[in-house]
C-alpha atoms as a PDB file:
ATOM      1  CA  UNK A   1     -15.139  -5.628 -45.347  1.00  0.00           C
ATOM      2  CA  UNK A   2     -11.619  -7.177 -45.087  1.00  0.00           C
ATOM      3  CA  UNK A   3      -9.557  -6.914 -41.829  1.00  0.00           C
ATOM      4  CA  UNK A   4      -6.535  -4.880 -41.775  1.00  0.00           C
ATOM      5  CA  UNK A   5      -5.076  -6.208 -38.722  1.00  0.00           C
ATOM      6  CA  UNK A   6      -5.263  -9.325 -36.915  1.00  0.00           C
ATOM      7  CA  UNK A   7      -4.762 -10.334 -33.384  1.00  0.00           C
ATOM      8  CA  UNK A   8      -1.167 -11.696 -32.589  1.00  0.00           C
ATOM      9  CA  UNK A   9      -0.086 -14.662 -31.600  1.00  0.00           C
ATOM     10  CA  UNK A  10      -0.212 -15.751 -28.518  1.00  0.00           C
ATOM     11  CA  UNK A  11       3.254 -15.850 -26.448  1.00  0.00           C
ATOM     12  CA  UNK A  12       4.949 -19.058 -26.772  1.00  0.00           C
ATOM     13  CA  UNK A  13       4.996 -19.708 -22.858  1.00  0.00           C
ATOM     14  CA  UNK A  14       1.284 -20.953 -23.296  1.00  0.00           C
ATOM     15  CA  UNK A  15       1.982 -23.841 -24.173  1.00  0.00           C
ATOM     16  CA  UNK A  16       3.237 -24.323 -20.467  1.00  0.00           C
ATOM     17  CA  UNK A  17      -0.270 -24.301 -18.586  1.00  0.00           C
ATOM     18  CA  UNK A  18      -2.290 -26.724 -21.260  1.00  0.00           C
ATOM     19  CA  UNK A  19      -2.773 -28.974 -18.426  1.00  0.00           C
ATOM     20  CA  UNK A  20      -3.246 -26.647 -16.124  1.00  0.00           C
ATOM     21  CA  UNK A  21      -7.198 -27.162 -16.012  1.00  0.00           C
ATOM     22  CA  UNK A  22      -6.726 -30.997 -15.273  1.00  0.00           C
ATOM     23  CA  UNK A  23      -3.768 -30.463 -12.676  1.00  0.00           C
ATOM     24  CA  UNK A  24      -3.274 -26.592 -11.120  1.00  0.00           C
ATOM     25  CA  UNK A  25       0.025 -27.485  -9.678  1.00  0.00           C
ATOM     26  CA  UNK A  26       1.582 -28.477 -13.789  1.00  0.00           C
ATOM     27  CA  UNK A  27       2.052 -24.437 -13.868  1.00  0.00           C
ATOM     28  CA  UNK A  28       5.494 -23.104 -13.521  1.00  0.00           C
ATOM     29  CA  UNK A  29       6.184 -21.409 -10.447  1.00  0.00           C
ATOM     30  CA  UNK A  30       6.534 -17.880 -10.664  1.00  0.00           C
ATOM     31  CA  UNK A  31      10.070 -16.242 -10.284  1.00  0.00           C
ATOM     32  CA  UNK A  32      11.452 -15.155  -6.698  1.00  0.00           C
ATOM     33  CA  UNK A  33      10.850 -11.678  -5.565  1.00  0.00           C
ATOM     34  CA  UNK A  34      13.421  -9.096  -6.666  1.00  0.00           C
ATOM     35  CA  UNK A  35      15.479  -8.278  -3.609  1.00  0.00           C
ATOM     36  CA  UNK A  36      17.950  -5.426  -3.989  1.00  0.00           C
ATOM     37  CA  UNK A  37      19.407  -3.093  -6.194  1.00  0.00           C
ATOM     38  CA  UNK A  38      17.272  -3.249 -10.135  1.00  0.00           C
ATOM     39  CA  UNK A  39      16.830  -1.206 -13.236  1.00  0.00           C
ATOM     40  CA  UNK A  40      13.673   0.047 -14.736  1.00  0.00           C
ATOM     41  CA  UNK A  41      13.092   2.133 -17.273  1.00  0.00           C
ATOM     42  CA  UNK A  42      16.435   3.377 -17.347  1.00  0.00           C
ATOM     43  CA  UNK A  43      16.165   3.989 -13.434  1.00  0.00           C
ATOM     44  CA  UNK A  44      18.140   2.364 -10.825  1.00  0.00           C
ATOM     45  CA  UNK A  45      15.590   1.417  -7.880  1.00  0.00           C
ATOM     46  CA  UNK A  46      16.045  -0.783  -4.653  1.00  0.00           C
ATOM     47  CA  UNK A  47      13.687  -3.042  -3.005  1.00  0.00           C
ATOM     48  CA  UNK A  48      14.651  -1.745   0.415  1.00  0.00           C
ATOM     49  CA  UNK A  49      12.351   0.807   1.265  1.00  0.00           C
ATOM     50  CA  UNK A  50      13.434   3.320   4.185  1.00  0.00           C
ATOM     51  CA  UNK A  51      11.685   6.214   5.244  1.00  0.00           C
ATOM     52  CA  UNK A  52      13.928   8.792   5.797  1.00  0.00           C
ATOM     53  CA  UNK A  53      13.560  10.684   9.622  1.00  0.00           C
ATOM     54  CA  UNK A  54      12.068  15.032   9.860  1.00  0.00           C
ATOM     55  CA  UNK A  55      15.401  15.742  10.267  1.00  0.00           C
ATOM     56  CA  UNK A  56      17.143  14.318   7.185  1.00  0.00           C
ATOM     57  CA  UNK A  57      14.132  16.239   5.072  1.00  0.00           C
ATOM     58  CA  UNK A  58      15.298  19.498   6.741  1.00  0.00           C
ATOM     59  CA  UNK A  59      12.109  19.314   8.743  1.00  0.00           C
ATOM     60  CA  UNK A  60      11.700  20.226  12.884  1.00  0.00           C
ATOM     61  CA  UNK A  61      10.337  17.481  14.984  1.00  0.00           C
ATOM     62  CA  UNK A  62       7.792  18.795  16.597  1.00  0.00           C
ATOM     63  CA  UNK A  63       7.200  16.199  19.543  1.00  0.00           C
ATOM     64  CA  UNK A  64       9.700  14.121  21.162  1.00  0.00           C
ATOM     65  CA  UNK A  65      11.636  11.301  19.936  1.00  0.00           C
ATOM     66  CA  UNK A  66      10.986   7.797  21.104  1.00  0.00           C
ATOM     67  CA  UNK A  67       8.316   5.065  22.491  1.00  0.00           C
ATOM     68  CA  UNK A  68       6.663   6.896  25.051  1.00  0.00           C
ATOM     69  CA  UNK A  69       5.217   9.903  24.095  1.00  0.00           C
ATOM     70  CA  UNK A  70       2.889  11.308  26.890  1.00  0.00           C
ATOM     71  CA  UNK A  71      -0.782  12.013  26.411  1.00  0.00           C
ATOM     72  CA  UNK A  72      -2.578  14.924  25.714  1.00  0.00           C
ATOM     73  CA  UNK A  73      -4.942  15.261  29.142  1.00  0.00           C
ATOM     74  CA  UNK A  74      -6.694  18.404  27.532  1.00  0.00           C
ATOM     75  CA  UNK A  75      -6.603  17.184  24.350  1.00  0.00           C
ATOM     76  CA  UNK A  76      -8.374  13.998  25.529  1.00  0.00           C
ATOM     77  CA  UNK A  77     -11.036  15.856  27.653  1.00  0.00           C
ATOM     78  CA  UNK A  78     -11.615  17.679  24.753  1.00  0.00           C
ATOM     79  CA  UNK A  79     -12.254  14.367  22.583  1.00  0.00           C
ATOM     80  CA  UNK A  80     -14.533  12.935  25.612  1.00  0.00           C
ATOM     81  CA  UNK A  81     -16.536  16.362  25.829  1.00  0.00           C
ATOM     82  CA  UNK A  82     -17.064  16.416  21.675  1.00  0.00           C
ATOM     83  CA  UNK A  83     -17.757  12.320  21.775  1.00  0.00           C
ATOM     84  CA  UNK A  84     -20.618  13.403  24.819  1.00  0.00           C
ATOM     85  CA  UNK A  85     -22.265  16.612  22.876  1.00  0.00           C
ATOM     86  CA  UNK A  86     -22.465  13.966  19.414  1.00  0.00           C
ATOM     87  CA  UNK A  87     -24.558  11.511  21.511  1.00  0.00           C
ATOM     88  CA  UNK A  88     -26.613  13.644  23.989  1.00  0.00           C
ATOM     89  CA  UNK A  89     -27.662  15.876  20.736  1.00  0.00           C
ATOM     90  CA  UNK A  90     -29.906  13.185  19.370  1.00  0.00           C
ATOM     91  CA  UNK A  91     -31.633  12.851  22.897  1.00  0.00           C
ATOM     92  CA  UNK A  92     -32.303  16.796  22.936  1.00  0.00           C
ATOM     93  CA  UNK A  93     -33.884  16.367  19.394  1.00  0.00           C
ATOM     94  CA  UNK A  94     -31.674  18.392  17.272  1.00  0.00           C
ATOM     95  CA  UNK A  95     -32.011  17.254  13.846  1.00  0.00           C
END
């Protein structure tokens, strides 16, 4: 049975790691990162990412702004009680 299609060629920038097995650093070195505004795929995109805040998405904070954001003491009880029952249940001999 003939073939209908061969592979193709490979790309002509080949040729640039022959030696690359007898010396690593004969490679090229790849190209910088892209910093700022590019296209692709028709899109414009930009490399800084910032995520926007509740309120510019139309969405109520719920907690406070800032650093320091107090504790929850009942919510932490509540953690310390459920963390106890998990390891004294073994002990009982619930399975």
């Amino acid at each position: 049975m003939a073939a209908t299609a061969t592979y193709p060629p490979p790309p002509p920038y080949y040729k640039l790691y022959k030696d690359y097995t007898q010396n690593p650093k004969s490679a090229p070195e790849p190209p910088p990162p892209i910093e700022g505004t590019y296209v692709l795929f028709g899109s414009s995109y930009t490399t800084d990412d910032v995520l926007p805040s509740l309120e510019e998405q139309g969405v109520r904070q719920l907690y406070p702004k800032g650093p320091n954001i107090g504790g929850d003491r009942e919510g932490d009880a509540a953690l310390r009680n459920s963390k106890t029952r998990t390891q004294v249940m073994p002990d009982i001999g619930a399975t």
